[in-house]
N, C-alpha and C. Protein backbone atom coordinates (compact mmCIF):
# COMPACT_ATOMS: atom_id res chain seq x y z
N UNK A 1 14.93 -44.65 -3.99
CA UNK A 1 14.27 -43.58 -4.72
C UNK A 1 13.91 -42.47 -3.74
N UNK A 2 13.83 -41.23 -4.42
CA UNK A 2 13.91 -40.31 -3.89
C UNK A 2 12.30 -39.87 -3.69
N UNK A 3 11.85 -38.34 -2.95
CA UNK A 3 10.81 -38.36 -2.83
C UNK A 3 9.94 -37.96 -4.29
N UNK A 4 8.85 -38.02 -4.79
CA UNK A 4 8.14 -37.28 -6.11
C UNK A 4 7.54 -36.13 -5.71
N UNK A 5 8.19 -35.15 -6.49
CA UNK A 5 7.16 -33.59 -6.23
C UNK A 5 6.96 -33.20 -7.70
N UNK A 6 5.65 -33.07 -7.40
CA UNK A 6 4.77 -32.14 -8.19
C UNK A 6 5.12 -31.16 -8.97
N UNK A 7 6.24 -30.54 -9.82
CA UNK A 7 6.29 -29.38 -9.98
C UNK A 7 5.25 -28.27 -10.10
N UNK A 8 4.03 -28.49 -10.83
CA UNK A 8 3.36 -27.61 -10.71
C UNK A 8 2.77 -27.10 -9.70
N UNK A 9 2.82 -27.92 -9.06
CA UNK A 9 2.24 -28.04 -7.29
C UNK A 9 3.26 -26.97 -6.71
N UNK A 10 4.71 -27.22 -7.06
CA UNK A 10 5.79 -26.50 -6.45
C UNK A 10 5.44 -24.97 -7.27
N UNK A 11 5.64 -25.21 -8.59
CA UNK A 11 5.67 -23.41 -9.16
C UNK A 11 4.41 -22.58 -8.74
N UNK A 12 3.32 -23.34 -8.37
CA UNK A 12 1.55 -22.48 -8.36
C UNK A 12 2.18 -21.84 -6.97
N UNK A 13 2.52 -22.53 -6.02
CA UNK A 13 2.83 -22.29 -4.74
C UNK A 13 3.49 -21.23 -4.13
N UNK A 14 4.50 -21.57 -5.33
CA UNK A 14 5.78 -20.35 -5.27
C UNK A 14 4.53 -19.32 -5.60
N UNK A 15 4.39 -19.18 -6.75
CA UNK A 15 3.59 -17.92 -7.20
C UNK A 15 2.47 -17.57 -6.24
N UNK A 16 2.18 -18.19 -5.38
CA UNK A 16 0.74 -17.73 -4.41
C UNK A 16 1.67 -17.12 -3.96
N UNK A 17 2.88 -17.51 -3.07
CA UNK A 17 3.54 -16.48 -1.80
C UNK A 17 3.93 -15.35 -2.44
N UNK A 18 4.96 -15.37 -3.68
CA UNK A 18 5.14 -14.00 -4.24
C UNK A 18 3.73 -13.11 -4.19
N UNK A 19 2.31 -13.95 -4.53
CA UNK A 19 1.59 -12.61 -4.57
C UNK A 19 1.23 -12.34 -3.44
N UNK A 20 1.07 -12.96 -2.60
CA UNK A 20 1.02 -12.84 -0.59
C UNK A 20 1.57 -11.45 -0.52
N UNK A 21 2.98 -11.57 -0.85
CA UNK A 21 4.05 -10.79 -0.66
C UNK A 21 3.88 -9.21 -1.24
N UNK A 22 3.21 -9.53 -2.34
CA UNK A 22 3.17 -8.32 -3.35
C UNK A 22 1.68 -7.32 -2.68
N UNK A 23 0.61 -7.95 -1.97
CA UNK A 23 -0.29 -8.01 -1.54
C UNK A 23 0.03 -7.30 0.26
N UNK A 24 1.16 -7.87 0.49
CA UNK A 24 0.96 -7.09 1.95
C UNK A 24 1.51 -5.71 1.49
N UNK A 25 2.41 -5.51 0.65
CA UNK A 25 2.96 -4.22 0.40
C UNK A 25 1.98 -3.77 0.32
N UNK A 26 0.84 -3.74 -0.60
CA UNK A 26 0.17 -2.58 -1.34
C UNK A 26 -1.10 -2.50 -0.15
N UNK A 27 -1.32 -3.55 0.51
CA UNK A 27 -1.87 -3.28 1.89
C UNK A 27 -1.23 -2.14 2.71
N UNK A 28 0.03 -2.03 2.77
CA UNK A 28 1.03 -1.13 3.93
C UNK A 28 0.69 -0.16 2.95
N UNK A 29 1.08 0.00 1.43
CA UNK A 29 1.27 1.49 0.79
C UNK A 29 -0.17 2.07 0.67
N UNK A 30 -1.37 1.08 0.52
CA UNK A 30 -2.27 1.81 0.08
C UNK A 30 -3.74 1.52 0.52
N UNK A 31 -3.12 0.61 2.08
CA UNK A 31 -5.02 0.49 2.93
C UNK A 31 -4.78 1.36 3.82
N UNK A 32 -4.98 2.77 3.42
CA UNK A 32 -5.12 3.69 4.47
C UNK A 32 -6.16 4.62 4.12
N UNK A 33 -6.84 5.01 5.25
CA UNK A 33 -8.37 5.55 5.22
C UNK A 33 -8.00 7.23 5.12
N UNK A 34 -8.96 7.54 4.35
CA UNK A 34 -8.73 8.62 4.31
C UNK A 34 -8.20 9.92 5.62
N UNK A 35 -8.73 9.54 6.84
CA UNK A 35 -8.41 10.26 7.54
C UNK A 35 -6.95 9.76 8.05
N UNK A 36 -6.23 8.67 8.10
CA UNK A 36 -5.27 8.47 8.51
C UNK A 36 -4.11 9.48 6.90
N UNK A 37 -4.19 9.49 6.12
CA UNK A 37 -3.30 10.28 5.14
C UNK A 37 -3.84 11.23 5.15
N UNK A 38 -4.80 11.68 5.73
CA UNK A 38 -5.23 13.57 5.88
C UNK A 38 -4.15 14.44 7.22
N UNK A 39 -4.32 13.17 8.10
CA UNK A 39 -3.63 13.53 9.97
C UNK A 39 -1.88 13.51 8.98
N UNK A 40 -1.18 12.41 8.68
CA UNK A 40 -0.06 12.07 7.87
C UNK A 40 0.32 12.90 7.32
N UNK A 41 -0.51 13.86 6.24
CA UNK A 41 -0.13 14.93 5.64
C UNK A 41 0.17 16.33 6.52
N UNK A 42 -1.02 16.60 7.19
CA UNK A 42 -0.99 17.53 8.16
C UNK A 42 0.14 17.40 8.93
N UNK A 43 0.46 16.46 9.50
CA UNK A 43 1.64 16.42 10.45
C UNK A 43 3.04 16.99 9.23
N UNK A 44 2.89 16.00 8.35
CA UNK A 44 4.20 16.78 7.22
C UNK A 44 4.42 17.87 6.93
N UNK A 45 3.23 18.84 6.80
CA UNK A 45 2.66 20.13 6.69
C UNK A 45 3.22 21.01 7.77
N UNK A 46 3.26 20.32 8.92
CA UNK A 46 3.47 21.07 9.87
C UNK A 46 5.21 20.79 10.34
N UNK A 47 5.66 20.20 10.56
CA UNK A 47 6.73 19.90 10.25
C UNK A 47 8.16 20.51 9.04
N UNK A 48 7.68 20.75 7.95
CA UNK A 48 8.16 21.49 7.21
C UNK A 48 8.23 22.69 7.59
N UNK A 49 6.93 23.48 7.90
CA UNK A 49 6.20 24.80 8.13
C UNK A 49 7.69 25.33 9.52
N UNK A 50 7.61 24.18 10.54
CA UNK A 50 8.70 24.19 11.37
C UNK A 50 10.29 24.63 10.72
N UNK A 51 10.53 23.71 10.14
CA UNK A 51 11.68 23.83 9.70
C UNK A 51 12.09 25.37 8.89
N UNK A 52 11.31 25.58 7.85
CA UNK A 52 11.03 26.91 7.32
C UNK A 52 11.40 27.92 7.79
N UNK A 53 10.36 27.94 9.20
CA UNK A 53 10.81 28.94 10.27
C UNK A 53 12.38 29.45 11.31
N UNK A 54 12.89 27.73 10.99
CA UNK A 54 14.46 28.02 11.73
C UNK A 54 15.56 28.20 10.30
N UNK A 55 14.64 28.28 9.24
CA UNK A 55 15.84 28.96 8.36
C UNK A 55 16.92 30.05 8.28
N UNK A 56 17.60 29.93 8.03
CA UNK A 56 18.96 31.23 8.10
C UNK A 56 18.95 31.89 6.71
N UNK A 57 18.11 32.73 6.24
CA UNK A 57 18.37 33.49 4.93
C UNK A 57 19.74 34.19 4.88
N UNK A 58 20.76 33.69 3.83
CA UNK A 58 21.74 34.90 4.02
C UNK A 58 21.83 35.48 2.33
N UNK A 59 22.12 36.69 2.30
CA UNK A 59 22.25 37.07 1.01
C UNK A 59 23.44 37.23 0.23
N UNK A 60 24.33 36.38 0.75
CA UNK A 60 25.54 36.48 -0.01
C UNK A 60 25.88 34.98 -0.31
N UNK A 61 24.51 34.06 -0.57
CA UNK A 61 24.93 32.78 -1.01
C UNK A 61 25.39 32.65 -2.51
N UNK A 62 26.55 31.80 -3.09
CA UNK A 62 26.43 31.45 -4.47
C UNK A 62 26.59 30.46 -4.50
């Protein structure tokens, strides 16, 4: 005979790690303090603002 497992033991389990999982994401997307997505933005801000500036306007685009 083989070993006995639990299924429910097995499915609760499964489902804790999926939410582990689901849980570090929204940690990475959304434990950030306000001043760290204020600096984040600013830097994007500025960055664009860059790019902007090495634009080539020409007036004969179609």
């Amino acid at each position: 005979m083989g070993n006995v497992i639990n299924l429910n033991r097995f499915r609760k389990r499964a489902e804790r790690e999926t939410s582990a999982k689901q849980a570090d994401a929204n940690r990475a997307k959304f434990g950030r303090t306000k001043a760290e997505r204020s600096v984040e933005k600013t830097r994007a801000d500025q960055a664009k603002g860059h790019l902007d500036q090495h634009r080539i306007d020409r007036e004969d685009q179609s």
